[in-house]
Protein backbone atom coordinates (compact mmCIF):
# COMPACT_ATOMS: atom_id res chain seq x y z
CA UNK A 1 0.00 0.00 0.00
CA UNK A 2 2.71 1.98 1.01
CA UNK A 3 3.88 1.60 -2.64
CA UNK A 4 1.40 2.06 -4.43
CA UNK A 5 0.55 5.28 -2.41
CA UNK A 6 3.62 7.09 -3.26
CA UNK A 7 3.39 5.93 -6.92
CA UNK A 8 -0.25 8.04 -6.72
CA UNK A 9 1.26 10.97 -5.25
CA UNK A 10 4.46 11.48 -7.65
CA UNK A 11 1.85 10.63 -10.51
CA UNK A 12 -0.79 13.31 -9.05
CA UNK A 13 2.25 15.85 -8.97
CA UNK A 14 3.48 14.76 -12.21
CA UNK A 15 -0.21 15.19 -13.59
CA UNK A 16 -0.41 18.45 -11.41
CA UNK A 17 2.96 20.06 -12.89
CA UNK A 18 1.73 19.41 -16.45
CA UNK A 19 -1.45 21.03 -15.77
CA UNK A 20 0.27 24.29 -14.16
CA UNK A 21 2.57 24.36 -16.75
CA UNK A 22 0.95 24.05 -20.39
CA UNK A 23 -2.05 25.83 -18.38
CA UNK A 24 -0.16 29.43 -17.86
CA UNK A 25 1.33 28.74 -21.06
CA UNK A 26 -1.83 28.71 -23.16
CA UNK A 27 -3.66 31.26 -21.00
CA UNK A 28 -0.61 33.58 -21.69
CA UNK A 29 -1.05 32.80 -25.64
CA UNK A 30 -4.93 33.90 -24.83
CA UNK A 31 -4.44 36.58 -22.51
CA UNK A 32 -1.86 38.44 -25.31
CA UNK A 33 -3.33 37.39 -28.35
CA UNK A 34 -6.94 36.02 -28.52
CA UNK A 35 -7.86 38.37 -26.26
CA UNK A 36 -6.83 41.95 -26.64
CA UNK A 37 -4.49 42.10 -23.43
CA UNK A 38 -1.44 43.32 -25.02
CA UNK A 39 0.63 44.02 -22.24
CA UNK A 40 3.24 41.24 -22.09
CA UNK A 41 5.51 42.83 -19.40
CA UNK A 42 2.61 43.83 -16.83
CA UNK A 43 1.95 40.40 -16.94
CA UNK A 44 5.04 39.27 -16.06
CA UNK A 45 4.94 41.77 -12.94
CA UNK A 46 1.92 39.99 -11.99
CA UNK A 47 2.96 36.39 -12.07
CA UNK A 48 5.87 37.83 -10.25
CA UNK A 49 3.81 39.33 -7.61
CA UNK A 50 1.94 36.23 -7.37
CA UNK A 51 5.52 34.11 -6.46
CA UNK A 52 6.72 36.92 -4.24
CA UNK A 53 3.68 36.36 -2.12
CA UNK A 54 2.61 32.54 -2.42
CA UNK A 55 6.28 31.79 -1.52
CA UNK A 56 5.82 34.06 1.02
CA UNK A 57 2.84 32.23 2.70
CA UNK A 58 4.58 29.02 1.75
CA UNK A 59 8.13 29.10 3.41
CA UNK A 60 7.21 31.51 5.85
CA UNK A 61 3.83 30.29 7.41
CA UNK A 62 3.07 26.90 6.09
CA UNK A 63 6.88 25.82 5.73
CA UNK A 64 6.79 23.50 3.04
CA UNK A 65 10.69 24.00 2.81
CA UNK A 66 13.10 25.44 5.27
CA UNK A 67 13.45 29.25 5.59
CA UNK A 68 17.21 30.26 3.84
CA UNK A 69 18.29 33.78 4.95
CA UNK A 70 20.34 35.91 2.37
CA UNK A 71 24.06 36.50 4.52
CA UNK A 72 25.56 39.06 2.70
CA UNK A 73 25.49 41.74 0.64
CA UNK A 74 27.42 40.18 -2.24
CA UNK A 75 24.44 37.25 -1.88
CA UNK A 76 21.81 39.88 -2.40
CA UNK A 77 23.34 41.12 -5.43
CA UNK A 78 24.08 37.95 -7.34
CA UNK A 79 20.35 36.64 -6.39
CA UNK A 80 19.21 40.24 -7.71
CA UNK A 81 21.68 39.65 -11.27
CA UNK A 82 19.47 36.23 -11.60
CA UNK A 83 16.47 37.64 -11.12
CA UNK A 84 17.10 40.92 -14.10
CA UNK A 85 18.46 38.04 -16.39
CA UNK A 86 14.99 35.63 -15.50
CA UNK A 87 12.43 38.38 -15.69
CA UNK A 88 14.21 39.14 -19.05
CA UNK A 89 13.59 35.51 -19.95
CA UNK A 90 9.96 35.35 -19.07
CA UNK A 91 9.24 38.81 -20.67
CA UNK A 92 10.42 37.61 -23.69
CA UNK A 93 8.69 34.37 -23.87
CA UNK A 94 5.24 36.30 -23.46
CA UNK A 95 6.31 39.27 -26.11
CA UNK A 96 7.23 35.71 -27.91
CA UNK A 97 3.18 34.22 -27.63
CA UNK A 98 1.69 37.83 -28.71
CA UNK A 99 3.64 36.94 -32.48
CA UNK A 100 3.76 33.38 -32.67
CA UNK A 101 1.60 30.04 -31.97
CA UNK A 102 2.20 28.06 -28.79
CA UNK A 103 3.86 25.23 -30.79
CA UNK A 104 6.28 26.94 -32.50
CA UNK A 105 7.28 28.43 -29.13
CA UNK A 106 7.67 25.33 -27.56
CA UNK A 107 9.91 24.52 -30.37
CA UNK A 108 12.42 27.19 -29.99
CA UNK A 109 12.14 26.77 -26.35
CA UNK A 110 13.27 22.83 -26.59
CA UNK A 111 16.83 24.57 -28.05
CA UNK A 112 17.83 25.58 -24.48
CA UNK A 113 20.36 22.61 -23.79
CA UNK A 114 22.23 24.29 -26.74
CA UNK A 115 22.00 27.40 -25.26
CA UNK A 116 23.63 26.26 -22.01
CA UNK A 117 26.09 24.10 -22.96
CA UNK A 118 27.09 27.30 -25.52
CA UNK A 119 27.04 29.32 -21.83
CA UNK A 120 28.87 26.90 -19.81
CA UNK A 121 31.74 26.55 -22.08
CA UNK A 122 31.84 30.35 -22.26
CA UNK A 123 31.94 30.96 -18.82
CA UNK A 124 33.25 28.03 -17.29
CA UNK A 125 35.24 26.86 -20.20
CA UNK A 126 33.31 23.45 -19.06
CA UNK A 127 33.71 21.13 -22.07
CA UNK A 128 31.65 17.99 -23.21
CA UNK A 129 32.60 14.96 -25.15
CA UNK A 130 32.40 15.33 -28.67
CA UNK A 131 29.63 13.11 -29.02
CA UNK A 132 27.25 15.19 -26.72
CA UNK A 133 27.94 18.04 -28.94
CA UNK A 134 27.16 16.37 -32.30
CA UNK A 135 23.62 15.70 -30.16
CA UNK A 136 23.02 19.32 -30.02
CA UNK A 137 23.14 19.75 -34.17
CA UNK A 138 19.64 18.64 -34.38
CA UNK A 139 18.84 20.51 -31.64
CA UNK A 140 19.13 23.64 -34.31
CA UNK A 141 18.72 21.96 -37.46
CA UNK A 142 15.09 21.07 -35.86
CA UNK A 143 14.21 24.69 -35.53
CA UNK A 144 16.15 25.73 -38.79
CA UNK A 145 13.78 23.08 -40.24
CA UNK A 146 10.61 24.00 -38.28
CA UNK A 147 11.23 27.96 -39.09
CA UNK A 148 11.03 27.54 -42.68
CA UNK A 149 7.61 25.08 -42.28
CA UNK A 150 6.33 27.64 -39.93
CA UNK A 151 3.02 29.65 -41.78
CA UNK A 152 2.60 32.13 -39.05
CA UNK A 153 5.91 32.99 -38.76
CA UNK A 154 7.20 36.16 -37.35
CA UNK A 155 10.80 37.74 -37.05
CA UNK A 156 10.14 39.65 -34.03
CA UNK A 157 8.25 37.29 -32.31
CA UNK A 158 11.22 34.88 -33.16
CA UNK A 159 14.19 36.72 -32.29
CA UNK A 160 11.93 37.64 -28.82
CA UNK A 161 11.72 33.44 -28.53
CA UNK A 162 14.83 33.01 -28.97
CA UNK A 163 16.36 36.06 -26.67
CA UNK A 164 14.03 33.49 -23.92
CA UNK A 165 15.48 30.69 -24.26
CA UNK A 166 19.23 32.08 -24.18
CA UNK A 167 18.06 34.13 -21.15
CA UNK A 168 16.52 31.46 -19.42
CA UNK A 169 20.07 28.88 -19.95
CA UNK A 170 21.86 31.63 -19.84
CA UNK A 171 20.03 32.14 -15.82
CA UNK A 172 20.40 28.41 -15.48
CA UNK A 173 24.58 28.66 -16.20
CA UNK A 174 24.70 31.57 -14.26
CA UNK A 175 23.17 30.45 -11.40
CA UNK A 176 25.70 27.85 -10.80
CA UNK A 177 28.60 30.30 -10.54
CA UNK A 178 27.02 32.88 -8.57
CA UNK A 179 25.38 30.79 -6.28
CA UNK A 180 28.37 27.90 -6.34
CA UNK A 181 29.86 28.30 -2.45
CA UNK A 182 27.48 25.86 0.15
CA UNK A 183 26.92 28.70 2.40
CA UNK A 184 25.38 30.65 -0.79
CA UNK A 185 23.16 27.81 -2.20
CA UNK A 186 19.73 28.34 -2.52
CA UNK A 187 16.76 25.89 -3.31
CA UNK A 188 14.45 26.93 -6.24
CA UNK A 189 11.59 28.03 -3.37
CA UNK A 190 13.55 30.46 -1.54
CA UNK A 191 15.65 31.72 -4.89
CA UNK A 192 11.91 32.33 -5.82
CA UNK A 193 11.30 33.73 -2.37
CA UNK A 194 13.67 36.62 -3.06
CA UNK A 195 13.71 36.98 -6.47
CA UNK A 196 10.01 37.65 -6.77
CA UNK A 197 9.94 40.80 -5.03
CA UNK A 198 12.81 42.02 -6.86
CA UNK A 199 11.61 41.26 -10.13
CA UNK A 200 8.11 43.08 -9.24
CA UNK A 201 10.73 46.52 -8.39
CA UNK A 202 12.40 46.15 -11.75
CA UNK A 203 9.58 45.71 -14.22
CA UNK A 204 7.49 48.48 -12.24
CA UNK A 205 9.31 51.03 -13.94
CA UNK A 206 9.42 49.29 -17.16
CA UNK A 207 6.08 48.40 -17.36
CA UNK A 208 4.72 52.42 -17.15
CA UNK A 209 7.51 53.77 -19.22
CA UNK A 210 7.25 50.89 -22.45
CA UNK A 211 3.35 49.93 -21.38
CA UNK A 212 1.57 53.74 -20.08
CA UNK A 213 -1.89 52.93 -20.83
CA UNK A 214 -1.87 49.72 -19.37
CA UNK A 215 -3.94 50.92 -16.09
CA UNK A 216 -6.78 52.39 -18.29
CA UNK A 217 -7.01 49.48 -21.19
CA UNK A 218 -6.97 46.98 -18.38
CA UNK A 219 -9.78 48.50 -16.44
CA UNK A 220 -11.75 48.82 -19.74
CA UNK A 221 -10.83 44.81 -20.60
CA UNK A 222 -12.01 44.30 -17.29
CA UNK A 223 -15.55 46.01 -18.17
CA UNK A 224 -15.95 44.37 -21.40
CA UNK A 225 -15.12 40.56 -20.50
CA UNK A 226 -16.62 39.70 -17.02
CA UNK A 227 -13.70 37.33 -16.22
CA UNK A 228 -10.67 39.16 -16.69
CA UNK A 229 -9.60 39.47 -13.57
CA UNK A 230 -10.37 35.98 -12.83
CA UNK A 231 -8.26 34.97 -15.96
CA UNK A 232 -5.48 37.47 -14.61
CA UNK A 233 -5.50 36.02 -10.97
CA UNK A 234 -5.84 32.11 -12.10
CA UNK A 235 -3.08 32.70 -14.63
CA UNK A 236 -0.54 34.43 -11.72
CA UNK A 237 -1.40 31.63 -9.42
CA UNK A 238 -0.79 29.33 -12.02
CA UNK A 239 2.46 30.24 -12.74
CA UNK A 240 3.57 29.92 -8.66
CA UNK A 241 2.17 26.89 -9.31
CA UNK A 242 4.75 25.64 -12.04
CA UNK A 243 7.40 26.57 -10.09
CA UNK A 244 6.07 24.81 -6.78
CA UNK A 245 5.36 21.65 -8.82
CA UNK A 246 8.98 21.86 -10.55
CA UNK A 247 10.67 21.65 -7.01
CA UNK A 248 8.33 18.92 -5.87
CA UNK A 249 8.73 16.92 -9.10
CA UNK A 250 12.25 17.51 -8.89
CA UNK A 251 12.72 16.22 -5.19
CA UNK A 252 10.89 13.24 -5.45
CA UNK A 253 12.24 12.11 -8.85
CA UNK A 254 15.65 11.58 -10.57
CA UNK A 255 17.31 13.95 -12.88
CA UNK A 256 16.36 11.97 -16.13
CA UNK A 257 13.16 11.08 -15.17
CA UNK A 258 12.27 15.01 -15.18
CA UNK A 259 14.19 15.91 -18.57
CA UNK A 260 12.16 12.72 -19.76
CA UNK A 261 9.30 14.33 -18.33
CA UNK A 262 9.89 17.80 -19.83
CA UNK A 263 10.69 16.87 -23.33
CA UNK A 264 7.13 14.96 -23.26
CA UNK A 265 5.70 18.17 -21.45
CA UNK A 266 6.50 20.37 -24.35
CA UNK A 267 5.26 17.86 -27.32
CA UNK A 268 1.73 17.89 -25.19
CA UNK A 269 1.61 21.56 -24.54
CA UNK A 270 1.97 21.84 -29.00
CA UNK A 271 -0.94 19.02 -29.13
CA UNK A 272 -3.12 20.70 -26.81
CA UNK A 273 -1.99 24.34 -28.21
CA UNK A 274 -2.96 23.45 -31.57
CA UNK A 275 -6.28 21.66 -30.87
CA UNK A 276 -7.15 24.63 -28.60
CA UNK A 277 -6.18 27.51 -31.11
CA UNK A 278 -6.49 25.80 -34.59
CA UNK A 279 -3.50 27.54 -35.26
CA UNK A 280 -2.21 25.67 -38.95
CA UNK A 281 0.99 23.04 -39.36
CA UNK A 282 2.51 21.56 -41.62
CA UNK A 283 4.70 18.61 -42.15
CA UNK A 284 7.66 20.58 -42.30
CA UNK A 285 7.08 22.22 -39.21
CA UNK A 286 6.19 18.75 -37.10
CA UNK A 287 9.19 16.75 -39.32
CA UNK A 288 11.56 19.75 -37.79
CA UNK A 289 10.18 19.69 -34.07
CA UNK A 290 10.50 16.30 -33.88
CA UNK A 291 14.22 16.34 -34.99
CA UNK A 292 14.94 19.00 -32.19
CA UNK A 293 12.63 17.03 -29.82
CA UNK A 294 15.00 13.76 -30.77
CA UNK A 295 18.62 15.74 -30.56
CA UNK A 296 17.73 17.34 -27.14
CA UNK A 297 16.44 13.62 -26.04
CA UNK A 298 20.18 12.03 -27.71
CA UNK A 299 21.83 15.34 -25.92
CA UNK A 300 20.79 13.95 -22.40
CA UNK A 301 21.26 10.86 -23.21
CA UNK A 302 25.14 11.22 -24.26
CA UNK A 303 25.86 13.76 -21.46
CA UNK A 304 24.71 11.53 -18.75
CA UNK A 305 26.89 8.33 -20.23
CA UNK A 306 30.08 10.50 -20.57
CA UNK A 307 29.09 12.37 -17.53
């Protein structure tokens, strides 16, 4: 029983981190789209105000992980460098969704192991066996391949995707040389914890200088379409929610099991995105996400043997 019990829980959080995940993906794609809320970064403030206080009440009062204090000054600052370079990530995955279908995105996104091992050797000068580069060629090819199959392609809304992705391994690379020392390391809920609130600070200013009307247009959404704010709130909590599920999913599985589980993640979310959005493919554009899908699969696969 005692089996079978935990098999149900890591399945319902498996299940549940899917959910969370393609969810605040395709309400983003609706919110900035389908439905007239153009405002890509003041949404990004709000799923960050969301994780600023759900960690919050999480650490802090129902103590799902251990509270980690920041110790110094020069810890502040290197948390505060991750959090410019992952609000610039997540900004520019939802500028990304305003241009381009959800599977196309998800394409471009499944590039980031070529991203950080590009990074990593750059910064680190950390090099990989031959063979776990050669994986990463179809990691590009894929996308070279998928680009030119793509009908609603868009150059801004590409170079925006991609600009994510490097900003999100670039975070990823980073992250393990800022926060390398054990009496700097973080887990993801309380790098969350503090990034959060320093993210909100740093797109405030963006958001009414590059987004001025977005007070007024909101409030006259909000008039028009009964649910907005409904949409606005589920879609903030959501995205705590990915996070939340990520650690969880993390801690009780093994490494491979979640890359396994996120290369599957992203060939559901373009099912679901296309069945949801009609958006049109073609076999050009599924022949070339596949290839990427395979070389990021044959990436893991040859770093973890050479490893």
């Amino acid at each position: 029983m005692s089996s079978k019990k935990q098999t149900l829980f890591i399945s319902t959080l498996i299940i549940s981190w899917y959910t969370s995940n393609i969810g605040v993906l395709l309400l983003n794609k609706f919110l900035l789209s389908n439905y007239g809320f153009r405002f890509p970064i003041f949404l990004t403030m709000c799923h960050m105000s969301a994780c600023a206080i759900l960690s919050y009440i999480s650490i802090v009062f129902l103590k799902l992980v251990p509270l980690q204090s920041l110790k110094s000054r020069s810890q502040f600052l290197k948390v505060a460098t991750l959090s410019i370079v992952f609000c610039a990530s997540v900004v520019g995955g939802n500028i990304s969704l305003r241009y381009l279908p959800v599977s196309f995105n998800q394409a471009v996104g499944a590039t980031t192991p070529f991203f950080t091992a590009l990074f990593a050797y750059l910064m680190t000068l950390k090099r990989e066996a031959w063979v776990t580069y050669g994986a990463l060629v179809p990691v590009v090819a894929g996308v070279v391949i998928a680009s030119g199959g793509e009908p609603g392609f868009h150059w801004f809304g590409f170079i925006m995707c991609i600009s994510a992705t490097a900003a999100r391994a670039f975070k990823s690379v980073l992250q393990g040389i800022l926060l390398s020392s054990e009496g700097e390391k973080l887990n993801s809920m309380n790098l969350m914890l503090y990034m959060s609130p320093i993210a909100v600070v740093a797109l405030l200013p963006v958001t009414l200088v590059m987004e001025p009307d977005v007070i007024g247009l909101t409030l006259t959404l909000a008039k028009q379409h009964q649910y907005m704010w409904i949409l606005l709130l589920v879609n903030s909590v959501m995205a705590y929610s990915a996070n939340l599920l990520n650690f969880l999913v993390t801690n009780h599985t093994s490494a491979l099991t979640l890359q396994v589980l996120g290369n599957a993640k992203g060939a559901v979310a373009v099912v679901i995105s296309i069945l949801i959005f009609r958006n049109p493919v073609t076999v050009m554009g599924i022949g070339g996400y596949s290839i990427t899908v395979l070389g990021v699969v044959a990436y893991g696969e040859t770093k973890r043997r050479f490893r």
